[in-house]
N, C-alpha and C. Protein backbone atom coordinates (compact mmCIF):
# COMPACT_ATOMS: atom_id res chain seq x y z
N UNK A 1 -14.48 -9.94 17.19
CA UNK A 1 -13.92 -8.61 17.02
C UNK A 1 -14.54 -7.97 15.78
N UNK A 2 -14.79 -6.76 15.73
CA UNK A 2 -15.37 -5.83 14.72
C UNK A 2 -14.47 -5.80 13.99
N UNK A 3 -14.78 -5.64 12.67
CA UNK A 3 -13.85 -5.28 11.37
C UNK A 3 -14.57 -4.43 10.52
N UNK A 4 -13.52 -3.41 10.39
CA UNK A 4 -14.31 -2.37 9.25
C UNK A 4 -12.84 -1.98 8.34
N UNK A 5 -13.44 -2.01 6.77
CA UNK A 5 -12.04 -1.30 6.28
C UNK A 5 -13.13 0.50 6.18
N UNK A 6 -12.38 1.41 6.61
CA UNK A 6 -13.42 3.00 6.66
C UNK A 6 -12.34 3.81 6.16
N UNK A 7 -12.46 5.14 5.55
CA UNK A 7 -11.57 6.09 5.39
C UNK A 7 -10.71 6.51 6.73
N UNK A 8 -9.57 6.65 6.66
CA UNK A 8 -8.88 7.37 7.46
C UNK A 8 -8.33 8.71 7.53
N UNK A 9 -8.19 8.92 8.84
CA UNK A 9 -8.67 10.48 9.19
C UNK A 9 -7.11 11.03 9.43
N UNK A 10 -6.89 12.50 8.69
CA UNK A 10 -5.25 12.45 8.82
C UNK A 10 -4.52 12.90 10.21
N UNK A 11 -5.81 12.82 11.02
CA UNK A 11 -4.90 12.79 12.39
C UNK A 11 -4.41 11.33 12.81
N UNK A 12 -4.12 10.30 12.12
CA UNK A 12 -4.08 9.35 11.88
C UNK A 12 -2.83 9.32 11.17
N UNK A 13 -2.82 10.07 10.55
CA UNK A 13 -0.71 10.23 9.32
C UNK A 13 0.13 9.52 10.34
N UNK A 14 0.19 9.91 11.83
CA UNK A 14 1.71 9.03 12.80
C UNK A 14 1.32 8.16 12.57
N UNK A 15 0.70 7.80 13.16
CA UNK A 15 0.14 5.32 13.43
C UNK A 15 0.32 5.23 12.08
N UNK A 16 -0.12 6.13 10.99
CA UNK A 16 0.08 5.15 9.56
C UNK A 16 1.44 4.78 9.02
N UNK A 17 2.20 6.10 9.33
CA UNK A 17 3.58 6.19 9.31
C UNK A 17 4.48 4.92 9.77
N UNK A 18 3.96 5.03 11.05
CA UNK A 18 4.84 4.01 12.08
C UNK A 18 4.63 2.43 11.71
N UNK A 19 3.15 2.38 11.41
CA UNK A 19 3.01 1.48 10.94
C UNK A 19 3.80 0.58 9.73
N UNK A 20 3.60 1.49 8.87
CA UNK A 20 4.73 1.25 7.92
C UNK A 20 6.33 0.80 7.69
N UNK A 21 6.28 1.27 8.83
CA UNK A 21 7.92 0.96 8.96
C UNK A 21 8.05 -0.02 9.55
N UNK A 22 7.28 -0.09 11.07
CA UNK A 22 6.74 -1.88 11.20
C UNK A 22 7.25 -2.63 10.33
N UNK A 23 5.69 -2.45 9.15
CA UNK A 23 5.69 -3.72 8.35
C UNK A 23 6.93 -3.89 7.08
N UNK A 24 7.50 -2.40 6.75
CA UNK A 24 8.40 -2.73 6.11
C UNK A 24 10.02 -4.00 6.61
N UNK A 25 9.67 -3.44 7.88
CA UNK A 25 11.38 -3.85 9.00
C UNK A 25 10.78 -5.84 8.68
N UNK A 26 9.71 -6.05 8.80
CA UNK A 26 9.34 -7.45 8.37
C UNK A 26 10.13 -8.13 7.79
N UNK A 27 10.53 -7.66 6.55
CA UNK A 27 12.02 -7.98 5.19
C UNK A 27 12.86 -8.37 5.68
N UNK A 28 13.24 -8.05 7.12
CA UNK A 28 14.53 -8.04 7.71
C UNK A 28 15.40 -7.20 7.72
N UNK A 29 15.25 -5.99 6.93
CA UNK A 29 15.89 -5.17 6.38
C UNK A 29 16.91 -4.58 7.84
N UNK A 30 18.55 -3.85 7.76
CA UNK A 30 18.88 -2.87 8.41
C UNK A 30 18.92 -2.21 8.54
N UNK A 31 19.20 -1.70 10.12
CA UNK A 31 18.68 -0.04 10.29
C UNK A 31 18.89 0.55 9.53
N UNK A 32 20.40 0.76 8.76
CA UNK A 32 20.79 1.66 7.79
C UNK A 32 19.22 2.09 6.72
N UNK A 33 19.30 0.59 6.53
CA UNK A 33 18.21 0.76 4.99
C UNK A 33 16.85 1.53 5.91
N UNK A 34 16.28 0.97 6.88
CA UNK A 34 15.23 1.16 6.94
C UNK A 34 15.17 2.86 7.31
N UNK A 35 16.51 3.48 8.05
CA UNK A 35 16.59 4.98 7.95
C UNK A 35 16.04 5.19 7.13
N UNK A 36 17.15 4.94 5.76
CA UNK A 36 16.78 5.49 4.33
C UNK A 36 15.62 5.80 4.10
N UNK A 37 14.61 4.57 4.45
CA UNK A 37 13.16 4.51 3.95
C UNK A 37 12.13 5.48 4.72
N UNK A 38 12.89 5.35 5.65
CA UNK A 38 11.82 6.75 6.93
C UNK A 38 11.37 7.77 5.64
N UNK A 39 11.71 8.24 4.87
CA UNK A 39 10.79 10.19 4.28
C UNK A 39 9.82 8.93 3.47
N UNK A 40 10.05 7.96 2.53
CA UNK A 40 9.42 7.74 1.69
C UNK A 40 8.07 6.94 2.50
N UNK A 41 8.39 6.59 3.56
CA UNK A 41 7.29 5.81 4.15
C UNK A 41 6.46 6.55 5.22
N UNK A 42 6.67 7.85 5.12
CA UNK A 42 5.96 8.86 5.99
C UNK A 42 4.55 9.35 4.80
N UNK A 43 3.54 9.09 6.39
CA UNK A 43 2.48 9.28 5.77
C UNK A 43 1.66 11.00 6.35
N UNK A 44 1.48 11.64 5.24
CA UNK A 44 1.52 13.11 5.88
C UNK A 44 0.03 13.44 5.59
N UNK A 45 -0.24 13.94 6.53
CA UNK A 45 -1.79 14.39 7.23
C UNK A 45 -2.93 15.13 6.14
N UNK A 46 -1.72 15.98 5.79
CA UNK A 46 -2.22 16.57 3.77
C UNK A 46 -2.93 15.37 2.65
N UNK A 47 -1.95 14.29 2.47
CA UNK A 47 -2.20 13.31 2.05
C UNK A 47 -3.49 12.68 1.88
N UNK A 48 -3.90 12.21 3.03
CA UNK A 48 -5.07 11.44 3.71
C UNK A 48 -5.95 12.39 3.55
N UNK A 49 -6.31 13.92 3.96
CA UNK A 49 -6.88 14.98 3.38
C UNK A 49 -7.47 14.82 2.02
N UNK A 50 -6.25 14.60 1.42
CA UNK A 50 -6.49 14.96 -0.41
C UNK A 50 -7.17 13.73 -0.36
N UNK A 51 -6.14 12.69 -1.08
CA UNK A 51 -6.29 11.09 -1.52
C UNK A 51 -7.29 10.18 -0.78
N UNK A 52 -7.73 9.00 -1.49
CA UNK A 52 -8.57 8.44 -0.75
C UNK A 52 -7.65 6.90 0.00
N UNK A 53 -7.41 7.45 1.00
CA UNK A 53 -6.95 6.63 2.24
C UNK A 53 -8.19 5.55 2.82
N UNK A 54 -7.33 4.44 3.36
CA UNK A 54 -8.83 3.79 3.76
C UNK A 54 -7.50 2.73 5.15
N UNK A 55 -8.43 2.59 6.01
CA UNK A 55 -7.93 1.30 7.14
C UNK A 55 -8.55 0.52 7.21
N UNK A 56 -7.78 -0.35 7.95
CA UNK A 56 -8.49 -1.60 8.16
C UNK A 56 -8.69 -1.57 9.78
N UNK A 57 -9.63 -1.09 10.37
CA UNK A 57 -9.61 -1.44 11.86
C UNK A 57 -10.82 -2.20 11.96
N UNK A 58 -9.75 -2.96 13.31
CA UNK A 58 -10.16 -4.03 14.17
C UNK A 58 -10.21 -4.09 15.30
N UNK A 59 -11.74 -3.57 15.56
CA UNK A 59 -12.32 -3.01 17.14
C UNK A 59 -11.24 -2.03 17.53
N UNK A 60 -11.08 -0.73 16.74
CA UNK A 60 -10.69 0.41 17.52
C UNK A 60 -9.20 0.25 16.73
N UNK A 61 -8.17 -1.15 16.37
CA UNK A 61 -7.06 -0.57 16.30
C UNK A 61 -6.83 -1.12 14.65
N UNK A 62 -5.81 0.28 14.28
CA UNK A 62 -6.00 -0.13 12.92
C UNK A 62 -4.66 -0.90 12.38
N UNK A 63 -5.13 -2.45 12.14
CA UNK A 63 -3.93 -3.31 11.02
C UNK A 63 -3.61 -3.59 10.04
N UNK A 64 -4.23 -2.25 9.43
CA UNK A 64 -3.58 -1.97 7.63
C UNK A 64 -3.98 -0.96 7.19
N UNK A 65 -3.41 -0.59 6.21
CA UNK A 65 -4.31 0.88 5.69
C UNK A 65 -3.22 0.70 4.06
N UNK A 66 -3.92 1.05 3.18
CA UNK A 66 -3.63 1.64 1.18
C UNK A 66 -4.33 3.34 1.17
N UNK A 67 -3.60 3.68 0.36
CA UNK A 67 -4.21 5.26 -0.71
C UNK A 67 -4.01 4.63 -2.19
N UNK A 68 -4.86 5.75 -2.57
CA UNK A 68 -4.95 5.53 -3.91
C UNK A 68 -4.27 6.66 -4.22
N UNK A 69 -3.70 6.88 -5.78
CA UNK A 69 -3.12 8.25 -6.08
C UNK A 69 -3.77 8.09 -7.40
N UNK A 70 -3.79 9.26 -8.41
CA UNK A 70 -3.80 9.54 -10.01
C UNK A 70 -5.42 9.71 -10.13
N UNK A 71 -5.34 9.81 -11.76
CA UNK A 71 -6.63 10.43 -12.56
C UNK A 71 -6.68 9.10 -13.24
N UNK A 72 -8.34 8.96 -13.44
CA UNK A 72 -8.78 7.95 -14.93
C UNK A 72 -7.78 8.06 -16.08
N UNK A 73 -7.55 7.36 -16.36
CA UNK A 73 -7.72 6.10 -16.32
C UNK A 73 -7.00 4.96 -15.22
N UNK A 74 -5.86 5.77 -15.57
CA UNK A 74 -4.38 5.44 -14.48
C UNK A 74 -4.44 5.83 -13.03
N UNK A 75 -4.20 4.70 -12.06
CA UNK A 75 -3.79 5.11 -11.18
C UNK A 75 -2.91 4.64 -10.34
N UNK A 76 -2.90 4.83 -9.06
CA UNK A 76 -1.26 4.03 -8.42
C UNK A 76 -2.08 3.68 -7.43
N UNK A 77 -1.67 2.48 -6.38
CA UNK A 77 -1.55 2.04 -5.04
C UNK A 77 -0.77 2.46 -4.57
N UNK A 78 -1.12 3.18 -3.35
CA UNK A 78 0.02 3.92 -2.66
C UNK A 78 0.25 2.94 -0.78
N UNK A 79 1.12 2.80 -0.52
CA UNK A 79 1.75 2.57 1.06
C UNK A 79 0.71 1.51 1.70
N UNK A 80 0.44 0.44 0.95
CA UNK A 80 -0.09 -0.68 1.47
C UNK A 80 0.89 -1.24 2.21
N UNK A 81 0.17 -1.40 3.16
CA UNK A 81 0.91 -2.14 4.28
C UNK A 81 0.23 -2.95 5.92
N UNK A 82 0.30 -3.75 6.05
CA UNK A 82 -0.24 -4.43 7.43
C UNK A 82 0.48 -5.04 8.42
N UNK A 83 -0.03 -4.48 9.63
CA UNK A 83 0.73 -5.35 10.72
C UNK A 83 1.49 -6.36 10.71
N UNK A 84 2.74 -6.50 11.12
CA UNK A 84 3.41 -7.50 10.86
C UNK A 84 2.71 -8.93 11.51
N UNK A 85 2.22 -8.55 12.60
CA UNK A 85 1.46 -9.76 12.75
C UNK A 85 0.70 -10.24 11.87
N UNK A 86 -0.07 -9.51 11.33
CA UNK A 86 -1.49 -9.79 10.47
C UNK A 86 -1.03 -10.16 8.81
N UNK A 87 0.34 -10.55 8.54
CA UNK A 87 0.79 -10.84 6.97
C UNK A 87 0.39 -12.05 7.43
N UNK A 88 -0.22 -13.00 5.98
CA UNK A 88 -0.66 -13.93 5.46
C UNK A 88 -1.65 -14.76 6.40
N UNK A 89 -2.43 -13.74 6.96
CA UNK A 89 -4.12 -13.94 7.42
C UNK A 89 -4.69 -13.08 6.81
N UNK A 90 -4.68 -12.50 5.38
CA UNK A 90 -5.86 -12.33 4.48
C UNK A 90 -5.99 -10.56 4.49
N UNK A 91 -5.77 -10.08 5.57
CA UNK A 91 -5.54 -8.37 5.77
C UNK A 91 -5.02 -7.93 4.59
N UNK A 92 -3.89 -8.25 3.88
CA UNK A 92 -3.37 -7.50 2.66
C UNK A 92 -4.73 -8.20 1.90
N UNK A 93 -4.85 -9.25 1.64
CA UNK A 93 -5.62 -9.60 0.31
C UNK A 93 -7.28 -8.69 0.76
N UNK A 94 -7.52 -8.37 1.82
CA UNK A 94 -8.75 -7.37 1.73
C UNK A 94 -8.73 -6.42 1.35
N UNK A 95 -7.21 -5.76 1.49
CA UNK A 95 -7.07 -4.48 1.59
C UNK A 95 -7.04 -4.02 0.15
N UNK A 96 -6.54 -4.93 -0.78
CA UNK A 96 -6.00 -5.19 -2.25
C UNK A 96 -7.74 -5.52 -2.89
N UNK A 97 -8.54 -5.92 -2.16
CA UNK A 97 -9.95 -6.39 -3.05
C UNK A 97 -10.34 -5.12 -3.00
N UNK A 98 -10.68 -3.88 -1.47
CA UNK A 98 -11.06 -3.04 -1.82
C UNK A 98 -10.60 -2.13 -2.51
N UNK A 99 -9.70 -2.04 -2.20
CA UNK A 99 -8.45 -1.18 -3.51
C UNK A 99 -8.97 -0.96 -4.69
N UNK A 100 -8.98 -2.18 -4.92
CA UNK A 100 -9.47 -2.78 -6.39
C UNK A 100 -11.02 -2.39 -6.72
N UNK A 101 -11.60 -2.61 -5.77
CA UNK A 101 -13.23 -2.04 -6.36
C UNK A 101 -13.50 -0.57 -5.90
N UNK A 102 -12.46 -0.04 -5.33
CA UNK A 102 -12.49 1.33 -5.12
C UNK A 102 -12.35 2.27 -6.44
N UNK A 103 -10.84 1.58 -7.13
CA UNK A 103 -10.25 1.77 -8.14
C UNK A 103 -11.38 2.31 -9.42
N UNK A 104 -12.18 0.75 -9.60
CA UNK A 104 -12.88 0.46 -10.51
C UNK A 104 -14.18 1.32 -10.33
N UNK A 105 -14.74 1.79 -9.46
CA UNK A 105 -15.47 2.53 -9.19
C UNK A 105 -15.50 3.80 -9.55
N UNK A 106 -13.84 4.13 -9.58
CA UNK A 106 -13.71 6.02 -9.70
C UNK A 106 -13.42 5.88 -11.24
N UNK A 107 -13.46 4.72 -11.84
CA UNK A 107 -13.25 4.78 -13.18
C UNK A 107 -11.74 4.41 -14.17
N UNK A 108 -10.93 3.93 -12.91
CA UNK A 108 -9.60 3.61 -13.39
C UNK A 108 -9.51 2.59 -13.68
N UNK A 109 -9.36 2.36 -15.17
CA UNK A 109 -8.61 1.23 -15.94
C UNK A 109 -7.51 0.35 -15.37
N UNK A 110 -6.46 0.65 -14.80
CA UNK A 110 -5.38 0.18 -14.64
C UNK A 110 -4.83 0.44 -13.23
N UNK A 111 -4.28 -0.02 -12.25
CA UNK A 111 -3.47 0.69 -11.16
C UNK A 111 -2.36 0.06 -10.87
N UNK A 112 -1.59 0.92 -10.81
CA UNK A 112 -0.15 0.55 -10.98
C UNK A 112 0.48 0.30 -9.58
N UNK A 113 1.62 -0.52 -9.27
CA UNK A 113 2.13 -0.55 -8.44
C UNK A 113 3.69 -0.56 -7.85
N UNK A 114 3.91 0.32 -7.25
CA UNK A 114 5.74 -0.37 -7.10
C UNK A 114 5.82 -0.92 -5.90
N UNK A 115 6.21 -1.81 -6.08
CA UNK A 115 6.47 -3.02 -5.13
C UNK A 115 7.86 -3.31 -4.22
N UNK A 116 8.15 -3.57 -2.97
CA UNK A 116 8.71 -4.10 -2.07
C UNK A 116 9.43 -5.40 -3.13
N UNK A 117 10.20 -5.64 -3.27
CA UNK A 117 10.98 -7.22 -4.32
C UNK A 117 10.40 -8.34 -3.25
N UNK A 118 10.22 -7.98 -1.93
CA UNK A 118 9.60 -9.59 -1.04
C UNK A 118 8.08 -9.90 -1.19
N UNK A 119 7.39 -8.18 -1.72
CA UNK A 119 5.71 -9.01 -1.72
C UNK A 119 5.50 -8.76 -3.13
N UNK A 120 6.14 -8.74 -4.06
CA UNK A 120 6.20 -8.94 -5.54
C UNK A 120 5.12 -9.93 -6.00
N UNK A 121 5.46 -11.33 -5.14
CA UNK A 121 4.93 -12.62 -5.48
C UNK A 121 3.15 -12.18 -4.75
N UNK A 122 2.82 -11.59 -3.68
CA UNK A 122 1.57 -11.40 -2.96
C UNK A 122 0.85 -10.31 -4.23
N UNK A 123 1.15 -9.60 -4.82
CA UNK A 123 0.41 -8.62 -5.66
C UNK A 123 0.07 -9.77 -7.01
N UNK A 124 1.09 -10.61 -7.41
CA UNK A 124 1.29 -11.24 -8.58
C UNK A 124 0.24 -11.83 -8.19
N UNK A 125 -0.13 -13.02 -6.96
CA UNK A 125 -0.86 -13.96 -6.27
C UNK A 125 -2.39 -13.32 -6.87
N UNK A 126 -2.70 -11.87 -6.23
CA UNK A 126 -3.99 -11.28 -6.56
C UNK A 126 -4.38 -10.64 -7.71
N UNK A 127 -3.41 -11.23 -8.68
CA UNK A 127 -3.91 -10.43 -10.15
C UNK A 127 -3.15 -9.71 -10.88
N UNK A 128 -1.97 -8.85 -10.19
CA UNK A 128 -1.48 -7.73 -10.93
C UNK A 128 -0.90 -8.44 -12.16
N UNK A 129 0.18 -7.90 -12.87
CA UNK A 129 1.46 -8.23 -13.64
C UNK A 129 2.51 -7.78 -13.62
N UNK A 130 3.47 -8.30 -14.02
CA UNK A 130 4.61 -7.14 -13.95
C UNK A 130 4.63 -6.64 -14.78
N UNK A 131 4.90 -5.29 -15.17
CA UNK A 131 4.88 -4.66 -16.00
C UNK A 131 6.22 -4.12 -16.27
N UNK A 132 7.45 -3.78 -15.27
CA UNK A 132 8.77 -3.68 -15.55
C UNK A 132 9.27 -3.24 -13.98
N UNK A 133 10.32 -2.27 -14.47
CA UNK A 133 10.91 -2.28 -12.90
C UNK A 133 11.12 -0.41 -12.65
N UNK A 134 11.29 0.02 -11.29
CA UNK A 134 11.06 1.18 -11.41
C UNK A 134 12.33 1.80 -10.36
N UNK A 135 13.07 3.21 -10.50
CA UNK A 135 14.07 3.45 -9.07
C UNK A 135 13.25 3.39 -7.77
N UNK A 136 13.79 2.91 -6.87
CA UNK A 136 13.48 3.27 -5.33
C UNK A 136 12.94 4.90 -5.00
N UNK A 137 12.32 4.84 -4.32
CA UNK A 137 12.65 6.58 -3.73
C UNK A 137 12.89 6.73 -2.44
N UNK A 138 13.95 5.77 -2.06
CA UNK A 138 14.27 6.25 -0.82
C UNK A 138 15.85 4.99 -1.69
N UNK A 139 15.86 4.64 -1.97
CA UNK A 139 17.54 4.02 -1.71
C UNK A 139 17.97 4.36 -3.43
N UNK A 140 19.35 5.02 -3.68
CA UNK A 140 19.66 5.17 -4.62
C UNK A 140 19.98 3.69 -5.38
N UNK A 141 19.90 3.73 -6.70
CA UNK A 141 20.63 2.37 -7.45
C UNK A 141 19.43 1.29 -7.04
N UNK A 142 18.84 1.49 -6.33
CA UNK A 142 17.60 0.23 -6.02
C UNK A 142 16.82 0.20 -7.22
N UNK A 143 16.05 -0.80 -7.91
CA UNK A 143 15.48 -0.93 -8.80
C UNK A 143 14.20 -1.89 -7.91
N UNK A 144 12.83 -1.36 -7.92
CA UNK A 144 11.81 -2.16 -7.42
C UNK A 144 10.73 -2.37 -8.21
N UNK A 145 10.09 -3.46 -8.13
CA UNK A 145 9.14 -4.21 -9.42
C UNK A 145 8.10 -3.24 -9.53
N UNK A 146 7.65 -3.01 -10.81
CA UNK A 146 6.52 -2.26 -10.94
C UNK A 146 5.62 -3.31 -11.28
N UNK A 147 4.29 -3.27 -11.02
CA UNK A 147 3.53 -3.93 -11.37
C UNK A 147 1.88 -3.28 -11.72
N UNK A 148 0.82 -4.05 -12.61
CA UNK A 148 -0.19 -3.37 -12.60
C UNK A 148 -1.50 -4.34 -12.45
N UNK A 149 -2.43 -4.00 -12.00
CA UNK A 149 -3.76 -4.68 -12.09
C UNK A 149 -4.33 -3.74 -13.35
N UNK A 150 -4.86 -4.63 -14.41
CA UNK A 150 -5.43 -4.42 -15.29
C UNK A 150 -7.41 -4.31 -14.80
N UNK A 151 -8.01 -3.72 -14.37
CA UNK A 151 -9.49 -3.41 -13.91
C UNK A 151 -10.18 -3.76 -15.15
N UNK A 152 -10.64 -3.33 -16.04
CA UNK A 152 -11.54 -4.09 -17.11
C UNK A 152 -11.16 -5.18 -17.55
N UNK A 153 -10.35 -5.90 -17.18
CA UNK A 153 -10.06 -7.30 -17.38
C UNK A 153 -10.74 -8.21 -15.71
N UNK A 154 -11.26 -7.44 -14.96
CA UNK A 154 -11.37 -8.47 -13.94
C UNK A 154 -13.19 -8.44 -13.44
């Protein structure tokens, strides 16, 4: 099977969307919660436009996709996420290498992350740190790990 990670195109925002929620429902999470999470995990067509979006397709269908957000130095990982099938066969850890030399490329020092509390340990695994904890934006009172990859350190 072909593998390409390529920019994605924002007629592409639904599947990324849906996707997402997929891989979030993974957690186990309930409907209730995962409602909640529907605005924050919508991926909008503007977005992918602006930011540099990227997938992971595999022969035609795509089982992951990250954005990047911010200015040099700083920046964020935005809505990483992969097929629920495809967790812990290596798809996130590609998606996280290019990330990373994408990052380092446009000149950002640092990229920050807020994290899911279940793949806390998968970002930690590839380098990041924690750096502290941050609100939800989709569940009130939630507190979720922030974390950062330090780029001139790697």
């Amino acid at each position: 099977m072909r593998e390409a990670i390529r920019r994605a195109l924002p007629a592409e925002a639904p599947a990324l969307s849906a996707l997402a929620m997929r891989s979030k429902a993974l957690w186990g999470y309930d409907a209730a919660f995962m409602a909640a999470c529907r605005l924050s995990l919508t991926v909008e067509a503007e977005a992918v436009s602006s930011l540099p979006f990227y997938v992971l397709d595999e022969g035609g269908r795509i089982t992951g996709f990250y954005g990047l957000s911010g200015q040099p130095p700083r920046g964020e990982l935005e809505f990483l996420f992969v097929e629920p099938e495809g967790v812990r066969k290596g798809r996130g850890r590609r998606l996280v290498a290019h990330s990373l030399a994408l990052a380092h490329d446009r000149g950002f020092a640092e990229l920050g992350v807020s994290s899911d509390p279940f793949a806390e340990g998968f970002y930690l695994a590839m380098g990041a740190v924690r750096t502290g904890s941050g609100p939800s934006s989709a569940i009130p009172g939630r507190l979720n790990p922030r974390l950062t990859f330090f780029l001139a350190a790697r």
